[in-house]
Protein backbone atom coordinates (compact mmCIF):
# COMPACT_ATOMS: atom_id res chain seq x y z
CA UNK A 1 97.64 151.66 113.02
CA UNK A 2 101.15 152.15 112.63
CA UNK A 3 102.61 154.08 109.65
CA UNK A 4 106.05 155.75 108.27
CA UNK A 5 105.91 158.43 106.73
CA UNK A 6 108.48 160.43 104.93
CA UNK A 7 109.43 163.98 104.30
CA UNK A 8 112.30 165.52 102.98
CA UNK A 9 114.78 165.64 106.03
CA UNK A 10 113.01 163.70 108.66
CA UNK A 11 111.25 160.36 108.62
CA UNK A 12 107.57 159.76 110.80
CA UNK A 13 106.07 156.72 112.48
CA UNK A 14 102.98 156.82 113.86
CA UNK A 15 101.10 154.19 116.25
CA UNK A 16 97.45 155.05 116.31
CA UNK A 17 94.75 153.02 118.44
CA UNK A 18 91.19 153.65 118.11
CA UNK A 19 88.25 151.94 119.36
CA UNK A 20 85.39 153.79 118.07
CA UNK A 21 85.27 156.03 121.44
CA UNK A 22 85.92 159.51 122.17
CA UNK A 23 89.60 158.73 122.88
CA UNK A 24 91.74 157.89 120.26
CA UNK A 25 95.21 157.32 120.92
CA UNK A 26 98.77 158.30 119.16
CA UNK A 27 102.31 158.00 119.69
CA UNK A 28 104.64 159.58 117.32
CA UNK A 29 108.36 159.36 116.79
CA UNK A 30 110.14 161.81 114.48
CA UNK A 31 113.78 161.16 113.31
CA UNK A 32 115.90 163.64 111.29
CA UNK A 33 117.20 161.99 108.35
CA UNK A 34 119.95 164.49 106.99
CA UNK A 35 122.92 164.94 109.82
CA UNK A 36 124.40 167.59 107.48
CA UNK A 37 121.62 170.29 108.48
CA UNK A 38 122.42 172.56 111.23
CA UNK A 39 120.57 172.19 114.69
CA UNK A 40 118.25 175.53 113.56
CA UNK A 41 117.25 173.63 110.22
CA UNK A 42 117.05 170.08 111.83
CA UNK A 43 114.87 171.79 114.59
CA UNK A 44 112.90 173.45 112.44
CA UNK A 45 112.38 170.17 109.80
CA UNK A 46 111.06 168.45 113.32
CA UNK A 47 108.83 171.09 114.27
CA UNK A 48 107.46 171.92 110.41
CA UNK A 49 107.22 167.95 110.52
CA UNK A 50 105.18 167.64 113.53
CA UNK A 51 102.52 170.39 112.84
CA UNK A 52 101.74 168.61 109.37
CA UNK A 53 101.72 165.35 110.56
CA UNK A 54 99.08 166.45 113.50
CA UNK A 55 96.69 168.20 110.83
CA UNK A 56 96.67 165.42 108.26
CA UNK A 57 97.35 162.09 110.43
CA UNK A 58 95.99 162.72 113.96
CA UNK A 59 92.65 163.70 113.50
CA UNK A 60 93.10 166.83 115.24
CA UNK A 61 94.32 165.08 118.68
CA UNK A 62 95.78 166.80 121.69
CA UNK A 63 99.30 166.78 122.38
CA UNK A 64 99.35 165.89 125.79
CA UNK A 65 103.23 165.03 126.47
CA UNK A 66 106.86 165.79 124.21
CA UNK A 67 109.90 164.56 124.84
CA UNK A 68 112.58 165.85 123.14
CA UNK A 69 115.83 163.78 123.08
CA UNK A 70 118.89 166.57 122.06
CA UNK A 71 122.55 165.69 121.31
CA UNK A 72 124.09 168.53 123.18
CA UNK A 73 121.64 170.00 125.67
CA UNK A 74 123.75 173.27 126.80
CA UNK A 75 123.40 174.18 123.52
CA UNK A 76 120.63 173.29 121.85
CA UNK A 77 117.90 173.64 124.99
CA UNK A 78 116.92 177.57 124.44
CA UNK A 79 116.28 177.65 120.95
CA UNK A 80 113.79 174.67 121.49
CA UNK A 81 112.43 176.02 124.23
CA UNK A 82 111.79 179.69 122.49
CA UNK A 83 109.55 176.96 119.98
CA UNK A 84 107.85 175.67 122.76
CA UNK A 85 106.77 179.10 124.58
CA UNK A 86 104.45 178.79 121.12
CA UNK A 87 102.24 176.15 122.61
CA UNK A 88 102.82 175.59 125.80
CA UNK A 89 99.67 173.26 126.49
CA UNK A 90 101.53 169.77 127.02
CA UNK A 91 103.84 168.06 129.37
CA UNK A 92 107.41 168.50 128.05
CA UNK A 93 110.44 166.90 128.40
CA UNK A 94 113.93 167.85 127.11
CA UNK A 95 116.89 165.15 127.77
CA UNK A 96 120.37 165.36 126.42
CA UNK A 97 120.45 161.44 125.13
CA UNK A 98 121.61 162.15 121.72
CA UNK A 99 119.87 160.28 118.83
CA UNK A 100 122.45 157.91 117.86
CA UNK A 101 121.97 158.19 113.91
CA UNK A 102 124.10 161.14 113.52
CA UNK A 103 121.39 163.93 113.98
CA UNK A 104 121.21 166.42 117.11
CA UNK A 105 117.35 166.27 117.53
CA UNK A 106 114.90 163.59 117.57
CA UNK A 107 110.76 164.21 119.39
CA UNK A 108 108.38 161.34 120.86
CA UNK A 109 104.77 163.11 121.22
CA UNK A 110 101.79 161.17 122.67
CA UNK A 111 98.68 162.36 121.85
CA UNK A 112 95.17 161.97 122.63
CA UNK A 113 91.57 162.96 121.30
CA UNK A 114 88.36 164.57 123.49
CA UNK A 115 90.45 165.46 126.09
CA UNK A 116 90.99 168.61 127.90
CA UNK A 117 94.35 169.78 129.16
CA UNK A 118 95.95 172.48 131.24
CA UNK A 119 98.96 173.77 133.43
CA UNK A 120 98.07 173.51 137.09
CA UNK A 121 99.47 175.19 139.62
CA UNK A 122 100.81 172.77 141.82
CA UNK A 123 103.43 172.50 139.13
CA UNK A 124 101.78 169.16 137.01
CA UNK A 125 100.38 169.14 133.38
CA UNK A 126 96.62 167.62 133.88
CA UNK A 127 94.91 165.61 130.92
CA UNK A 128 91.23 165.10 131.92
CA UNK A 129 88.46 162.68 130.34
CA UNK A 130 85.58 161.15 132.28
CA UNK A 131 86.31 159.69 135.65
CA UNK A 132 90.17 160.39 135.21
CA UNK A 133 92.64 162.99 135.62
CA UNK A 134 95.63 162.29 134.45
CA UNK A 135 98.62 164.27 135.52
CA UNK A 136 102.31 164.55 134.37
CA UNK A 137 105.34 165.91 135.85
CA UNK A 138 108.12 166.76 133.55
CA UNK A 139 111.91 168.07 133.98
CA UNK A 140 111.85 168.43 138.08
CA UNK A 141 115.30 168.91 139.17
CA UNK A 142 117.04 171.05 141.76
CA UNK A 143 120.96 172.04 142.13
CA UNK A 144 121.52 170.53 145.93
CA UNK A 145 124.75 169.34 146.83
CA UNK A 146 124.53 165.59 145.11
CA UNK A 147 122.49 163.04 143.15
CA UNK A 148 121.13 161.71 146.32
CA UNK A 149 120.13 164.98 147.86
CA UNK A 150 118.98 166.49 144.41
CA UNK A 151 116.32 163.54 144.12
CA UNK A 152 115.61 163.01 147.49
CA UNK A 153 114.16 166.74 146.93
CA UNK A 154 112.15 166.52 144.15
CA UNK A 155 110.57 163.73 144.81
CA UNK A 156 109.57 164.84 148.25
CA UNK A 157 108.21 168.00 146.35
CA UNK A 158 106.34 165.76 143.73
CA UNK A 159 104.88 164.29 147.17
CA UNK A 160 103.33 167.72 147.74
CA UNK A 161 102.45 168.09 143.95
CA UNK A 162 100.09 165.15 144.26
CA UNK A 163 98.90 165.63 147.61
CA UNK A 164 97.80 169.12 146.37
CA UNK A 165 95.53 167.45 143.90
CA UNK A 166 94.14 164.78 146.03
CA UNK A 167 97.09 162.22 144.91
CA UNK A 168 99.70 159.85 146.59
CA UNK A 169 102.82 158.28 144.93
CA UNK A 170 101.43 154.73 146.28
CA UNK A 171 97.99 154.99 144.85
CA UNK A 172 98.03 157.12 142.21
CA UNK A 173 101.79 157.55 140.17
CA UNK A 174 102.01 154.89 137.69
CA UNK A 175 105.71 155.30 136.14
CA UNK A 176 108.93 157.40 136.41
CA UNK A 177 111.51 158.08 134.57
CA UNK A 178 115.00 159.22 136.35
CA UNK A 179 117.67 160.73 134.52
CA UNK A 180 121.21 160.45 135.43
CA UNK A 181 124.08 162.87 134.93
CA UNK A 182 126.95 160.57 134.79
CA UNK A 183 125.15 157.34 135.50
CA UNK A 184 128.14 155.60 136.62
CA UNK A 185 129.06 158.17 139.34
CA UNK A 186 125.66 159.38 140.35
CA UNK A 187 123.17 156.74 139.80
CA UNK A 188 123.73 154.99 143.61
CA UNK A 189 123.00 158.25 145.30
CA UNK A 190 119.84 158.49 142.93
CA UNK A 191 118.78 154.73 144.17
CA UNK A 192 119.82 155.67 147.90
CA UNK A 193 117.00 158.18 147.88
CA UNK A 194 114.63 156.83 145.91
CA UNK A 195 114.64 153.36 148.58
CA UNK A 196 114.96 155.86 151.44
CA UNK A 197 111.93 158.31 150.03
CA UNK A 198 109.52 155.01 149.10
CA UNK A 199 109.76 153.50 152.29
CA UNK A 200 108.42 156.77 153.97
CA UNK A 201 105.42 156.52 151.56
CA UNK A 202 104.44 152.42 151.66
CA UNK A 203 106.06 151.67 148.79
CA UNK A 204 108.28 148.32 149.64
CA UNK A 205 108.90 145.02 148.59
CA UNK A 206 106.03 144.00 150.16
CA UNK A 207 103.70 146.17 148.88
CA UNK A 208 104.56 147.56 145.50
CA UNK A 209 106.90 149.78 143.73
CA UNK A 210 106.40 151.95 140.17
CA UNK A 211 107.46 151.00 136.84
CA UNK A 212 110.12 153.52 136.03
CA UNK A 213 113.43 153.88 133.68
CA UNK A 214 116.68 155.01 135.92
CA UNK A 215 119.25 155.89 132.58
CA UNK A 216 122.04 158.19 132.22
CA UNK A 217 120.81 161.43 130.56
CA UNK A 218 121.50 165.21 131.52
CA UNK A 219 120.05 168.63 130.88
CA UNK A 220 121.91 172.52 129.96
CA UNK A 221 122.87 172.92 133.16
CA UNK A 222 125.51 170.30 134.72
CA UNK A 223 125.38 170.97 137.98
CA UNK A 224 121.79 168.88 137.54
CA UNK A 225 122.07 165.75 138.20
CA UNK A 226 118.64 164.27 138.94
CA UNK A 227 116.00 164.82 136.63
CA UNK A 228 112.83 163.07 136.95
CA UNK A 229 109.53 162.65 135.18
CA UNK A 230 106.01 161.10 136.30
CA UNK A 231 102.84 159.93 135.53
CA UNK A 232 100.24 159.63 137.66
CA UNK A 233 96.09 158.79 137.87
CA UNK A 234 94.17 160.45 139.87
CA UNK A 235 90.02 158.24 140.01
CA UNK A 236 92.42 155.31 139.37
CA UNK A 237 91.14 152.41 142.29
CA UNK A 238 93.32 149.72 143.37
CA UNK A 239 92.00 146.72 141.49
CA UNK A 240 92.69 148.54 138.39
CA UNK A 241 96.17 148.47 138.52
CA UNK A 242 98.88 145.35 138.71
CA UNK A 243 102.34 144.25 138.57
CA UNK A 244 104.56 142.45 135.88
CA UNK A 245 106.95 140.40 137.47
CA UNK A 246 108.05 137.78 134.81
CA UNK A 247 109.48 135.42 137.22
CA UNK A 248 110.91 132.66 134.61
CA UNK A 249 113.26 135.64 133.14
CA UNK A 250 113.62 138.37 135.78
CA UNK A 251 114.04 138.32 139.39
CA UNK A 252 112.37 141.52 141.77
CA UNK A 253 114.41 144.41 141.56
CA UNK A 254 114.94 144.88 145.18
CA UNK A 255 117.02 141.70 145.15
CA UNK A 256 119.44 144.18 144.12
CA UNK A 257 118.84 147.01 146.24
CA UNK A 258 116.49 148.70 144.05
CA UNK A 259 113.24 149.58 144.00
CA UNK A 260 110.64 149.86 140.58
CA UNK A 261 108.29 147.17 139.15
CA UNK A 262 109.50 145.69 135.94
CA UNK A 263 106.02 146.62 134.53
CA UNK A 264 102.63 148.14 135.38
CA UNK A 265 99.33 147.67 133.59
CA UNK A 266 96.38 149.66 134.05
CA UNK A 267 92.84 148.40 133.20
CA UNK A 268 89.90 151.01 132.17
CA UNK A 269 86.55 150.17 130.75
CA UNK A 270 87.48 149.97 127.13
CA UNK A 271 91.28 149.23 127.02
CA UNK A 272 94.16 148.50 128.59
CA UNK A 273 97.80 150.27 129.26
CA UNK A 274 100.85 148.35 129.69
CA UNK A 275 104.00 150.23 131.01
CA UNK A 276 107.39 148.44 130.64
CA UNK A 277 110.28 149.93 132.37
CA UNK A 278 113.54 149.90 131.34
CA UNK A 279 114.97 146.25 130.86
CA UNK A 280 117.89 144.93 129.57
CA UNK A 281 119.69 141.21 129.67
CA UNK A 282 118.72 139.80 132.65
CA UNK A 283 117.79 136.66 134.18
CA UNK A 284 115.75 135.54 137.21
CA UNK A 285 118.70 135.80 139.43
CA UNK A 286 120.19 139.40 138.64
CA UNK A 287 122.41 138.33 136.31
CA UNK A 288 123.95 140.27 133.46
CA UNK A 289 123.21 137.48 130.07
CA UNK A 290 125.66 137.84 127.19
CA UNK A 291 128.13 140.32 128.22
CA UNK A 292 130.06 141.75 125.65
CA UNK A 293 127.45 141.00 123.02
CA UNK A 294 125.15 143.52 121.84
CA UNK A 295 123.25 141.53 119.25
CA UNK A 296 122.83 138.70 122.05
CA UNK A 297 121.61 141.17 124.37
CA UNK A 298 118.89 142.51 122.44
CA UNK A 299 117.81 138.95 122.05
CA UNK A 300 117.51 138.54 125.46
CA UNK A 301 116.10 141.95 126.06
CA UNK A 302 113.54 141.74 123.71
CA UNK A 303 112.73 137.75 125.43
CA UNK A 304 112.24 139.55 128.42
CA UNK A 305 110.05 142.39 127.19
CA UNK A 306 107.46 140.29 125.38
CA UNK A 307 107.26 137.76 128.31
CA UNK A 308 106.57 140.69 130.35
CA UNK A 309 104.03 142.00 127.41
CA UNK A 310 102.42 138.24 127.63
CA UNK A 311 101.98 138.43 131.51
CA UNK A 312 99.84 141.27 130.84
CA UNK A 313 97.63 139.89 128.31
CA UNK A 314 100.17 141.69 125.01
CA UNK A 315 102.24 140.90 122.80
CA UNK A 316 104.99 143.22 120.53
CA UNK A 317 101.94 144.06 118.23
CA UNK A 318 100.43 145.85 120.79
CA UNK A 319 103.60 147.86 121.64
CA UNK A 320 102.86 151.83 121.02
CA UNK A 321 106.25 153.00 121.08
CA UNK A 322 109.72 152.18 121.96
CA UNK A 323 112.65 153.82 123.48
CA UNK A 324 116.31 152.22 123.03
CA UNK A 325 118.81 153.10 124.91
CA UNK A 326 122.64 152.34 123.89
CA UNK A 327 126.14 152.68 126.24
CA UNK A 328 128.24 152.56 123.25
CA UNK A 329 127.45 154.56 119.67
CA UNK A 330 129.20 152.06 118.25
CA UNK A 331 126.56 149.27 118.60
CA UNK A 332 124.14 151.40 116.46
CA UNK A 333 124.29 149.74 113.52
CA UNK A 334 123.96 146.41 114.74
CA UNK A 335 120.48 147.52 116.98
CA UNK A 336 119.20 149.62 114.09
CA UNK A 337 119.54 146.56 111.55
CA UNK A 338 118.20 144.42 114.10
CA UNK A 339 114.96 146.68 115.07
CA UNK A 340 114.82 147.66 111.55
CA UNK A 341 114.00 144.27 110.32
CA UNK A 342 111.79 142.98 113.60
CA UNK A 343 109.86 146.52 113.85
CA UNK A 344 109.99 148.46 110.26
CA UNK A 345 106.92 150.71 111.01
CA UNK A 346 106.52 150.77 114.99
CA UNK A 347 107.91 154.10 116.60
CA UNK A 348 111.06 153.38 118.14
CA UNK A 349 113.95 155.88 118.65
CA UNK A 350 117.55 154.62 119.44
CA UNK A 351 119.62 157.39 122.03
CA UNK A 352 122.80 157.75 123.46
CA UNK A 353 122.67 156.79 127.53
CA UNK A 354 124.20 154.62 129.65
CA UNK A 355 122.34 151.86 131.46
CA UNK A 356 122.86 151.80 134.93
CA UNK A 357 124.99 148.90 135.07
CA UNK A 358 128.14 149.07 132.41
CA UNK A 359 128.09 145.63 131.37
CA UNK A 360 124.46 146.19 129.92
CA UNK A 361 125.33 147.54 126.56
CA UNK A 362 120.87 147.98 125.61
CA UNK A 363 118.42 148.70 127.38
CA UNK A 364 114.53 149.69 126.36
CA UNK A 365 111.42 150.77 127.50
CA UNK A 366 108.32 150.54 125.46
CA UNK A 367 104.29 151.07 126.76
CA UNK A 368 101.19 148.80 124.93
CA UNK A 369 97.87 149.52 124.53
CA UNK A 370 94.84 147.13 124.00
CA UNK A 371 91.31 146.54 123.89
CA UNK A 372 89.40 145.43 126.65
CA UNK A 373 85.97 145.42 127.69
CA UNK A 374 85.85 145.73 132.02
CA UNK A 375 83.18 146.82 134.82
CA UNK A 376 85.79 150.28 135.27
CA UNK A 377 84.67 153.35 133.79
CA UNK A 378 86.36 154.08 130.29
CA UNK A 379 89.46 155.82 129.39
């Protein structure tokens, strides 16, 4: 399924997969549509928006993980978060990457049926059905010294996190996302520990990495900058899981010193889930394609993405939702034309944040789902 729906000040789409199990699937993306409301009655028009939509279009599914994508974090992050403290019962994110049509607020929910949830106390949000337990980690940060200490500590504490529940980053974490303050200054000290941190824990050139999105983003307080967010499986086995690699259009990413897989998918009984991580114009040899160009660009992006998507067994139809990420506001009308007329009803948000390399002017991320029928226990 995917459907738009409109209300009065914000617009909906919804990407719904269901294969007649207990598990039903749904990504939503909400956009506010009038950038002449206040934050407290574009926050509010989200929220209202979101509550319907749930009761009428998601047959009473579980919201398992938020992300809210704010325009000015310092001060817009306590009046969401006295919304939240409502219904606490899901992973939640909160980024300052500003939505880039002219609103301060925009929310990506995923949501799930027959599923139960709850707050652990290691610290990580758990989603549980069957064989799996599926566990999130949202907004770690810390206020150390620099980028490269800051994440070098929370991800040795997300270390503990898993190995509390029976976990490892090798085996069991399936995709990051880091956020940068300043992604021009700080993003090298993020990489430095990140390399440093996975080579402690197996995770090499040689073996594997994780899919994962390194962008420029910050939270309220500025004297963040490292935030990071995870996914992980635990009852996930080895030969469930593999890499995208995509070797006629992108080259390994520790070619260049750093170190996530371009994609993950992960294959369960009944379906399978593709996780593409931040990409941009690229070719096989590390190469920035069409600089200066942001219509070329998302060409070559969007090349790179589905031959990614074919390698595991997808194409763009199966794509649930889709994050875009823009350097310059400026290019937003081009992009929005352009993913307005190749994806009018999939759930795609375009935010303000810098790619970690400034001649990339786009970057996205999106994940896939699809039917499958495997040996592996279900979803």
């Amino acid at each position: 399924m995917n459907k738009t729906i409109e209300f009065e000040d914000t617009s909906v789409r919804i990407y719904g997969f269901d294969n007649g199990t207990e598990v039903s699937e749904f990504h939503v993306i909400i956009n506010v549509k009038n950038p002449f409301l206040t934050y407290t009655e574009q926050l509010t028009s989200v929220m209202e928006t979101f509550s319907s939509v749930r009761k009428t279009e998601l047959n009473g599914a579980e919201t398992v993980f938020k992300r809210y994508f704010l325009s000015d974090a310092a001060n817009q992050s306590d009046e969401l978060m006295n919304w939240e403290l409502e219904t606490p019962n899901c992973a939640l994110s909160v980024i300052q990457q500003g939505p880039l049509n002219g609103t301060k607020i925009a929310l990506w929910a995923y949501l799930l049926t027959g599923v139960q949830t709850r707050a652990l106390s290691s610290g990580l949000f758990e989603v549980s059905h069957g064989n799996y337990r599926h566990l999130w980690l949202t907004g770690a940060c810390c206020k150390a010294k620099d980028s490269e200490r800051q994440t070098r500590i929370i991800l040795n504490d997300y270390i503990m996190q898993l190995a509390n529940e029976g976990c490892n980053l090798a085996n069991n974490c399936i995709r990051t996302w880091l956020f940068v303050n300043d992604v021009d200054l700080n993003y090298a000290g993020v990489v430095k520990a990140r390399n440093e941190v996975f080579i402690t824990q197996n995770l090499t050139d040689q073996t594997h990495f994780i899919a994962s999105t390194g962008i420029g983003g910050r939270q309220a307080d500025p004297h963040v900058l490292s935030q990071i967010d995870a996914y992980a499986i635990d009852g996930i086995k080895k030969e469930q899981i593999s890499y995208l690699y995509a070797p006629t259009h992108l080259n390994r990413t520790s070619d260049y010193g750093v170190s996530f897989e371009r994609g993950t998918y992960v294959d369960y009984g009944d379906r399978r889930h593709v996780f593409i991580s931040g990409t941009a114009s690229i070719n096989n040899k590390g190469e920035i394609v069409h600089r200066g160009d942001v219509r070329a660009q998302c060409h070559r992006m969007w090349e790179n993405v589905e031959t990614l998507l074919a390698e595991a067994g997808c194409t763009f139809d199966d794509a649930a939702q889709m994050i875009v990420y823009l350097r310059d506001p400026a290019d937003y009308q081009i992009v929005k034309q352009l993913y307005e007329e190749r994806f009018p009803n999939k759930p795609w948000v375009i935010v303000n944040a810098k790619v970690c390399r400034p001649g990339w002017l786009i970057e996205m991320e999106t994940m896939a789902i699809k039917k499958q029928e495997t040996s592996h226990p279900a979803f």
